[in-house]
Protein backbone atom coordinates (compact mmCIF):
# COMPACT_ATOMS: atom_id res chain seq x y z
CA UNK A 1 -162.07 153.77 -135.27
CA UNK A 2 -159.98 152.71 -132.26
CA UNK A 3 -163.39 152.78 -130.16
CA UNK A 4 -165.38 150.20 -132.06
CA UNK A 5 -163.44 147.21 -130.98
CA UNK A 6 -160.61 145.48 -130.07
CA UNK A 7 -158.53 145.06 -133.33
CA UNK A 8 -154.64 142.67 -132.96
CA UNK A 9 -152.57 145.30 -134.70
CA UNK A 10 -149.58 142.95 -135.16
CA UNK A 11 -151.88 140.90 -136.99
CA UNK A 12 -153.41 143.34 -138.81
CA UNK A 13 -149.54 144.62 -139.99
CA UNK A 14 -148.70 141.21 -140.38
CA UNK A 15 -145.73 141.38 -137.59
CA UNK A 16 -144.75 139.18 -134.59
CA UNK A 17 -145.47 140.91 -131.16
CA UNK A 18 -141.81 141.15 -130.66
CA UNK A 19 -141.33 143.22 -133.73
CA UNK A 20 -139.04 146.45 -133.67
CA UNK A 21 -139.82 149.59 -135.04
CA UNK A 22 -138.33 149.49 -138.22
CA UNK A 23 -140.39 146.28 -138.80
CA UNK A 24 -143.39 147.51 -138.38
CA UNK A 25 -142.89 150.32 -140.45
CA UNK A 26 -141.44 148.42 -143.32
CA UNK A 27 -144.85 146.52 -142.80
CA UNK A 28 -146.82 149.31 -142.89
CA UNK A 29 -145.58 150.57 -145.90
CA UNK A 30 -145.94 147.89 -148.09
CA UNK A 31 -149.56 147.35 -147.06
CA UNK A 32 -150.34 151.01 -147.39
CA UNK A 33 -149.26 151.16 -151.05
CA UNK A 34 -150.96 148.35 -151.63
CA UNK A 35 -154.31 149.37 -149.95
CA UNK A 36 -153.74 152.77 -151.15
CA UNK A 37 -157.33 154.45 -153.00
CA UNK A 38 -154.89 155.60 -155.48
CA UNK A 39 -153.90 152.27 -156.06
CA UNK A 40 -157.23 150.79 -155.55
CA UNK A 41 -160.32 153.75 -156.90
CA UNK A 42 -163.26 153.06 -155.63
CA UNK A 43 -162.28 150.16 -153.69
CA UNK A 44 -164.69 150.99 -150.05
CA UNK A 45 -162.76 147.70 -148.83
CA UNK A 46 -158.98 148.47 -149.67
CA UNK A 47 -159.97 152.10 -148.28
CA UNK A 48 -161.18 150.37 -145.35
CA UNK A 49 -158.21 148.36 -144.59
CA UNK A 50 -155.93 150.99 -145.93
CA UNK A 51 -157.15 153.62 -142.84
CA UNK A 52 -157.13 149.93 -140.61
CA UNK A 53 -153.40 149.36 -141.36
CA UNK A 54 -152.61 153.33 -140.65
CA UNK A 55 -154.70 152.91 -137.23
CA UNK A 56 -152.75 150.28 -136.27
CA UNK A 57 -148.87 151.73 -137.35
CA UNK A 58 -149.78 155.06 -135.61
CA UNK A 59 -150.08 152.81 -132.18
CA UNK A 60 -147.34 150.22 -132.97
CA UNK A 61 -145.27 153.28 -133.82
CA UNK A 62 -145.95 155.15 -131.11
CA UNK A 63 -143.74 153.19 -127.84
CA UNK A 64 -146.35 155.30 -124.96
CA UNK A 65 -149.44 153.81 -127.01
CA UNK A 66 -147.86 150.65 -127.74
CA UNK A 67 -146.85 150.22 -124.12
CA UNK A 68 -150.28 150.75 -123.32
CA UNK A 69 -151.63 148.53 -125.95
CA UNK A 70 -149.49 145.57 -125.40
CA UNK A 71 -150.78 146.38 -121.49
CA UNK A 72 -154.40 146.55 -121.53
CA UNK A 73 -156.01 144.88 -124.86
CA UNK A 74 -158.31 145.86 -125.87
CA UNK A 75 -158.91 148.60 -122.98
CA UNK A 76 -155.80 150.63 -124.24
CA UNK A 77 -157.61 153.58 -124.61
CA UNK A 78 -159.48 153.68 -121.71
CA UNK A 79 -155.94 153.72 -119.99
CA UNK A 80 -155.00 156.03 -121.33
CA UNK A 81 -157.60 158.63 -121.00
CA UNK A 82 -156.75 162.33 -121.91
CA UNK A 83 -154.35 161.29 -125.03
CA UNK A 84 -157.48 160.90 -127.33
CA UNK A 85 -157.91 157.74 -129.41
CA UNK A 86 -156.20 156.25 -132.27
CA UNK A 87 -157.83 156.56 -135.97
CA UNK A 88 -156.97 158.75 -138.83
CA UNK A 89 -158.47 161.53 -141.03
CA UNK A 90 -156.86 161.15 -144.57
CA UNK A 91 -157.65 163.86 -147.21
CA UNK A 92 -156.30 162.47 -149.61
CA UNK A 93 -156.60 165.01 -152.34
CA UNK A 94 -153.98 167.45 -150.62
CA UNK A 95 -151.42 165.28 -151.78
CA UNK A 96 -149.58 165.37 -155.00
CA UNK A 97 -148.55 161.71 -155.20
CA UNK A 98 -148.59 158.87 -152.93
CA UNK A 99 -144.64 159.08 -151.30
CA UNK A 100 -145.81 162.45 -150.29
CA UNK A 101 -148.42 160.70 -148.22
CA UNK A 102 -146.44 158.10 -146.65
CA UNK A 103 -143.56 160.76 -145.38
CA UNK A 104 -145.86 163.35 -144.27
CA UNK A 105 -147.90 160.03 -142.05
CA UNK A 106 -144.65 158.81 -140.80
CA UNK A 107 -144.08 162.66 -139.61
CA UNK A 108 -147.47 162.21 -137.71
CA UNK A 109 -146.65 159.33 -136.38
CA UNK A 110 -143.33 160.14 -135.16
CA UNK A 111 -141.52 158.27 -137.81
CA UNK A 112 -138.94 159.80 -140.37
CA UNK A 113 -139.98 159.30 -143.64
CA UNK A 114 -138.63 158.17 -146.37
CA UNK A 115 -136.26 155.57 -144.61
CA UNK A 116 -132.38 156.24 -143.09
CA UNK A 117 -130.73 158.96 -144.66
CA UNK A 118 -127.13 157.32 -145.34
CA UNK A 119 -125.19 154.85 -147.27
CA UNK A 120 -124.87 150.85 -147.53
CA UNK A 121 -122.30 149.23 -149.45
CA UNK A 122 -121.57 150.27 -153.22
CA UNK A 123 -118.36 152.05 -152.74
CA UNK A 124 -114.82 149.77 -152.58
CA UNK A 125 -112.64 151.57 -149.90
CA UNK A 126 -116.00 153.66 -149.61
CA UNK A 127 -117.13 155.77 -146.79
CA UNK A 128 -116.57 155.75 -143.43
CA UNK A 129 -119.10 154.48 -140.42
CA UNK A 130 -121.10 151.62 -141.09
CA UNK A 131 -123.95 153.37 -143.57
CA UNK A 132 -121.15 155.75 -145.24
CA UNK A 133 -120.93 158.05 -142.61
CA UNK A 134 -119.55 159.04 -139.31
CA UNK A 135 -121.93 158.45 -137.58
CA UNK A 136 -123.82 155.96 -140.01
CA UNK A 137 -126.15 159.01 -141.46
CA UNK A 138 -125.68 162.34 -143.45
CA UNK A 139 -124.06 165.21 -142.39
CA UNK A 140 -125.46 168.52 -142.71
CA UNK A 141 -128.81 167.24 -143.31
CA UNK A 142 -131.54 167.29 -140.51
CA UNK A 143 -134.99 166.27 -139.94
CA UNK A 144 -137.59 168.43 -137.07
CA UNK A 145 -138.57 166.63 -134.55
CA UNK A 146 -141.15 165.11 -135.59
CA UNK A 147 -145.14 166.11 -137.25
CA UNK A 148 -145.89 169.01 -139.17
CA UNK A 149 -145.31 171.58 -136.97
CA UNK A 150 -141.23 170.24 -137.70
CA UNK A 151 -141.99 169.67 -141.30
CA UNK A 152 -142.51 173.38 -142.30
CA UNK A 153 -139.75 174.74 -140.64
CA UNK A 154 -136.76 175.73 -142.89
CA UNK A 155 -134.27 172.91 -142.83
CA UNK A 156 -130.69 171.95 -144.61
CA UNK A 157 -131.68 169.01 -146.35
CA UNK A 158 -128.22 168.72 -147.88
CA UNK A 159 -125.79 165.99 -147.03
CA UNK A 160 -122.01 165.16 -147.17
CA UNK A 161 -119.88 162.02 -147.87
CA UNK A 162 -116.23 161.49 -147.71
CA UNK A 163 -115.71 158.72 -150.92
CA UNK A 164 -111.94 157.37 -151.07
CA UNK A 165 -111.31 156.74 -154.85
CA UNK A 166 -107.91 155.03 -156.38
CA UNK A 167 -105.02 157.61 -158.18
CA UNK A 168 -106.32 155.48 -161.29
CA UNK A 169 -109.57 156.07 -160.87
CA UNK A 170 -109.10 159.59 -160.50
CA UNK A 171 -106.79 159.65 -163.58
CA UNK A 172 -109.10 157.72 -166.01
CA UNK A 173 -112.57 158.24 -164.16
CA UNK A 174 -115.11 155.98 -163.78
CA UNK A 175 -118.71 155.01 -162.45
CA UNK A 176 -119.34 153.99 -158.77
CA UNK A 177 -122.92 152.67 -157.79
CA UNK A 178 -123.88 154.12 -154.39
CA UNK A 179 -127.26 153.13 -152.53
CA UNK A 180 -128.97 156.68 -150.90
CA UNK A 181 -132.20 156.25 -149.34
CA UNK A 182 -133.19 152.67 -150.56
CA UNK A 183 -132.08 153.92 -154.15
CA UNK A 184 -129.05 153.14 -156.26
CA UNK A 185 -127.48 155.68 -157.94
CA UNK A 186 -124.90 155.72 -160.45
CA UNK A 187 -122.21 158.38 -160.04
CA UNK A 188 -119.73 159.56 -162.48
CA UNK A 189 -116.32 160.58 -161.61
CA UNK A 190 -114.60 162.68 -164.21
CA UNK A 191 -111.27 161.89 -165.37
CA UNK A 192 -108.76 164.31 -163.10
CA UNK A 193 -110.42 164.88 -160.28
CA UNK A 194 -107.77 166.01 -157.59
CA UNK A 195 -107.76 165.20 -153.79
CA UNK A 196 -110.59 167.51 -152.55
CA UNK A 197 -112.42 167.65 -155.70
CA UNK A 198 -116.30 167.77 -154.75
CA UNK A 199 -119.48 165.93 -156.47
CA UNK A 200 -122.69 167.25 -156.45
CA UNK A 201 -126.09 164.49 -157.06
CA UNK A 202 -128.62 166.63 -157.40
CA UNK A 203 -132.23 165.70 -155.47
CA UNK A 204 -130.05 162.72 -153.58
CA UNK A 205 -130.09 164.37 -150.13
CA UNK A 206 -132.09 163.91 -147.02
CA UNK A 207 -135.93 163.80 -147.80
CA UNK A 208 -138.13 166.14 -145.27
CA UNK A 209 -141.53 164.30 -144.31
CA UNK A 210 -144.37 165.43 -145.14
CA UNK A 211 -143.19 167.69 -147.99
CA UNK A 212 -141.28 165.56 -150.12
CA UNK A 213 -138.28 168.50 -150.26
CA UNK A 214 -135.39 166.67 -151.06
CA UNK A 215 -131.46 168.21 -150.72
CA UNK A 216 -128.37 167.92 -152.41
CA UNK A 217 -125.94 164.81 -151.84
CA UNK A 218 -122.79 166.59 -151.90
CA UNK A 219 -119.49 163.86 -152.30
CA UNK A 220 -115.86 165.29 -151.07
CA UNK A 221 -113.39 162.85 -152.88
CA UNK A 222 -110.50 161.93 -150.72
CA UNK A 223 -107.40 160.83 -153.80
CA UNK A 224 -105.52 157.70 -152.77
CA UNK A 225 -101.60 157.68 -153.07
CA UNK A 226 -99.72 156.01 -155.46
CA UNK A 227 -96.43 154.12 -155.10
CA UNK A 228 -94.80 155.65 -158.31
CA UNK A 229 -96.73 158.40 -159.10
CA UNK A 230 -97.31 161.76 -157.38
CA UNK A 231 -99.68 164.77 -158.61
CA UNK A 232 -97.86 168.24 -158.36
CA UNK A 233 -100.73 170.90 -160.23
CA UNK A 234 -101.91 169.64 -163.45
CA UNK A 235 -98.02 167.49 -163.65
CA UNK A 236 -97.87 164.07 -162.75
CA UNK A 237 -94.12 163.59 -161.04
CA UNK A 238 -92.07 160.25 -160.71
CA UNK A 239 -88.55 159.17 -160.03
CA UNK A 240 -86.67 157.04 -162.86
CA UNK A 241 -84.22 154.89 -161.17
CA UNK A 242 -81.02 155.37 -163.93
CA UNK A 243 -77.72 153.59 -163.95
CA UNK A 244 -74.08 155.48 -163.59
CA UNK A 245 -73.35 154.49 -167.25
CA UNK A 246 -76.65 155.73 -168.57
CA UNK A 247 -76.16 158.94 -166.92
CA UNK A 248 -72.45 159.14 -168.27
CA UNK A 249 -73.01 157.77 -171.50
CA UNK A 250 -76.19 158.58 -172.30
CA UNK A 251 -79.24 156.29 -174.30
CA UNK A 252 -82.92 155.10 -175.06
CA UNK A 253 -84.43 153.53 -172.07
CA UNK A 254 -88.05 151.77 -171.81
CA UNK A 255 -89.96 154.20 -169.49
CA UNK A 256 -93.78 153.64 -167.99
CA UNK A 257 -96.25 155.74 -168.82
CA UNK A 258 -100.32 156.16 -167.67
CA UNK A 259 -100.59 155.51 -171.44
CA UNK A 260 -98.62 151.91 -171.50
CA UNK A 261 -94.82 151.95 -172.28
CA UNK A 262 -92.48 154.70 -173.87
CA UNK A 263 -88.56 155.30 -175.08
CA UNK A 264 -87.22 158.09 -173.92
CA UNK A 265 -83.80 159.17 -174.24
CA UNK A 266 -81.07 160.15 -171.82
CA UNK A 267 -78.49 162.77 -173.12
CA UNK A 268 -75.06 161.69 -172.22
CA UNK A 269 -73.40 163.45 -169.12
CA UNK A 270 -76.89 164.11 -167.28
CA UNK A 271 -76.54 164.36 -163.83
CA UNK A 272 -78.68 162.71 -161.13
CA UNK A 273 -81.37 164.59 -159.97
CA UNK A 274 -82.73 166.07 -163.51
CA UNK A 275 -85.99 165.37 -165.02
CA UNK A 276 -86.85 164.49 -168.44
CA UNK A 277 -89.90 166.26 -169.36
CA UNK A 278 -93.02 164.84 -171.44
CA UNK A 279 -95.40 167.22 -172.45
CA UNK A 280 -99.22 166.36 -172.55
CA UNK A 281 -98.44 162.91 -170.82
CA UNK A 282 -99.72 164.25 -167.30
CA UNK A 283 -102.75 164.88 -165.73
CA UNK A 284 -106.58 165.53 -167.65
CA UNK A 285 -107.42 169.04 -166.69
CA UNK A 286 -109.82 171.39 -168.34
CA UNK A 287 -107.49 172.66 -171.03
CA UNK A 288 -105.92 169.35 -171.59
CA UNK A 289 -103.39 167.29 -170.42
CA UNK A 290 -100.51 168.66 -168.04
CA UNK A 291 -96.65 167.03 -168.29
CA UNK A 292 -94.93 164.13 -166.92
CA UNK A 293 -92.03 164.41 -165.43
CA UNK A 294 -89.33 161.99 -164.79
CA UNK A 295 -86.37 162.61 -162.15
CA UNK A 296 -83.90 160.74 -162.66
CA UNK A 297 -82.65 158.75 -159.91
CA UNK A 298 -78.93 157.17 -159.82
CA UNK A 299 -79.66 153.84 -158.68
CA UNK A 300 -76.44 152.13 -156.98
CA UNK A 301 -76.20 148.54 -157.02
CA UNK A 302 -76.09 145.91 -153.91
CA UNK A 303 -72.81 144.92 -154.66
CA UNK A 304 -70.28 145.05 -157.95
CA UNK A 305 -69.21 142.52 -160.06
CA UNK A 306 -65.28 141.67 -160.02
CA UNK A 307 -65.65 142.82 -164.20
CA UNK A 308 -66.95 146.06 -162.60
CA UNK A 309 -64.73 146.65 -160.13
CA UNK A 310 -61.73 146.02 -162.76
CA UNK A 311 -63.37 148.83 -165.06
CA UNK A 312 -64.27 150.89 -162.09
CA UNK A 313 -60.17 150.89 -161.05
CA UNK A 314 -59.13 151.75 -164.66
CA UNK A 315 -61.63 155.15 -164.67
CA UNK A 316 -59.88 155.62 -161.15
CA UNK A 317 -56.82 155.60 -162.74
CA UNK A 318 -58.04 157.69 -166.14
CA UNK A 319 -59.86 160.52 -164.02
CA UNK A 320 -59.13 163.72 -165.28
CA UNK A 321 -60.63 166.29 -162.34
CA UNK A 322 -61.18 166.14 -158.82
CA UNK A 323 -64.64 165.55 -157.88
CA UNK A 324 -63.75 168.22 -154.43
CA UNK A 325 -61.89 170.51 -155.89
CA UNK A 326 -63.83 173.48 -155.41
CA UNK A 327 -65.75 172.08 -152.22
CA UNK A 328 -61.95 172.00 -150.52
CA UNK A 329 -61.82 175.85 -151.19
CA UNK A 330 -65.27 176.82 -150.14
CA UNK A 331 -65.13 174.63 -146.85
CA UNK A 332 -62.21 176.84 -145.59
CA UNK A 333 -62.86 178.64 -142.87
């Protein structure tokens, strides 16, 4: 087709001269499903313009043939002789749907179809690099280089994330909306996950043009810390800051819980350091919840009160042992 005449190929994609390449192909693509024959049967004219638009994306798409293009005019071709002219044979009854068209032309062309394999957005705290990734793609995935020669080689198609998630979120669960591939997603995260817990979204991977294979997205969850709260196995772990006279005397005190507030009660003479133990107030896990345990944690004031200090003098006085008794025998050397 290139030979019949000179045809303006930004016009014909609708671009400025100036355009880059993922312009034109973002051009290209919506022209080509709407020009489609799929789209349009029997239609000679959107057939027509359908194999005019792919004419002129394989030489806007291709920077030697573009160079050449934006060079010569209408005489591209000519300059470049031995590289064979643009145009394109379309069997179109090879293909099983219409994205399997567009990725296996891209691959032709050079492109990589089916758009940027990573991230944008969606995820609070979310991935790192700028698309979700190191790197701004996905990891482990991998396109050829290019055509169908590249396209039927075997290829890991699977890809990786790193997705930070809140100890409450992890705890409770919850729903994130990602964007893979110009497609949101919802994604559920089960109540308990644990740091290193792993996701898998079926069919979410990297897309291989010209087949339409798709891999796995697979989603490594990275467990924030919490400021109270710390996960020990299937036991959820926190220090109770306790007064002298609570430990000594003993008593109900108004404790936190994931599941709102909670009395618990201190036996009398308890010493610092023990833990009061909940049972099923811990962690989700796949035979049910795990324990909470609170350590109890004497907490000693800035300063005393001159009431305190008068009561503190009279216990001096009242003491019945000696708190280094036995550490004054086993420190002799």
């Amino acid at each position: 087709m290139a030979g019949t005449g000179y045809r303006d190929y930004f016009k014909v994609l609708g671009v400025e001269r100036g355009a880059d390449a993922d312009t034109i192909k973002r051009a290209f693509r919506k022209l080509a499903r709407q020009y489609h024959p799929d789209v349009n049967p029997g239609n000679a004219s959107a057939e027509a313009k359908f194999k005019e638009v792919s004419e002129a994306y394989e030489v806007l798409s291709d920077p030697e043939k573009r160079q050449r293009y934006e060079q010569f005019g209408q005489y591209w071709n000519q300059a470049g002789a031995g590289s064979g002219g643009a145009g394109v044979d379309v069997d179109f009854g090879r293909y099983g749907n219409f994205d399997d068209f567009i990725n296996d032309l891209l691959g032709r062309f050079g492109g990589q179809g089916g758009g940027p394999s990573g991230f944008s957005g969606g995820f609070p705290g979310g991935f790192a690099g700028a698309s979700g990734f190191p790197g701004g793609g996905f990891a482990g995935g991998g396109y050829g280089g290019g055509g169908r020669a590249a396209s039927r080689q075997p290829a890991n198609l699977d890809a990786e994330a790193t997705v930070k998630v809140s100890f409450s979120e992890a705890f409770r669960g919850g729903e994130r909306t990602l964007s893979v591939n110009d497609e949101r997603v919802q994604v559920r995260i089960p109540a308990g996950v644990k740091n290193g817990s792993r996701l898998r979204l079926k069919g979410k991977g990297n897309l291989q043009p010209g087949t339409g294979r798709r891999g796995d997205l697979y989603l490594n969850l990275e467990v924030q810390s919490h400021g109270v709260w710390r996960l020990d196995a299937d036991q959820l772990r926190a220090d109770l800051p306790v007064s002298i006279d609570e430990l000594v005397l003993g008593g109900t005190v108004t404790v936190m819980t994931p599941d709102g507030e909670a009395d618990v009660t201190i036996p009398a003479g308890t010493p610092p350091g023990r833990s009061l133990r909940l049972k099923g107030k811990g962690w989700p896990g796949r035979n049910g919840r795990g324990d909470l345990l609170l350590t109890l944690s004497l907490q000693w004031p800035d300063g005393w009160s001159e009431r305190e200090q008068e009561l503190l003098r009279q216990l001096q006085q009242a003491r019945s042992t000696d708190p280094r008794r036995n550490w004054l025998k086993s420190a002799r050397l």
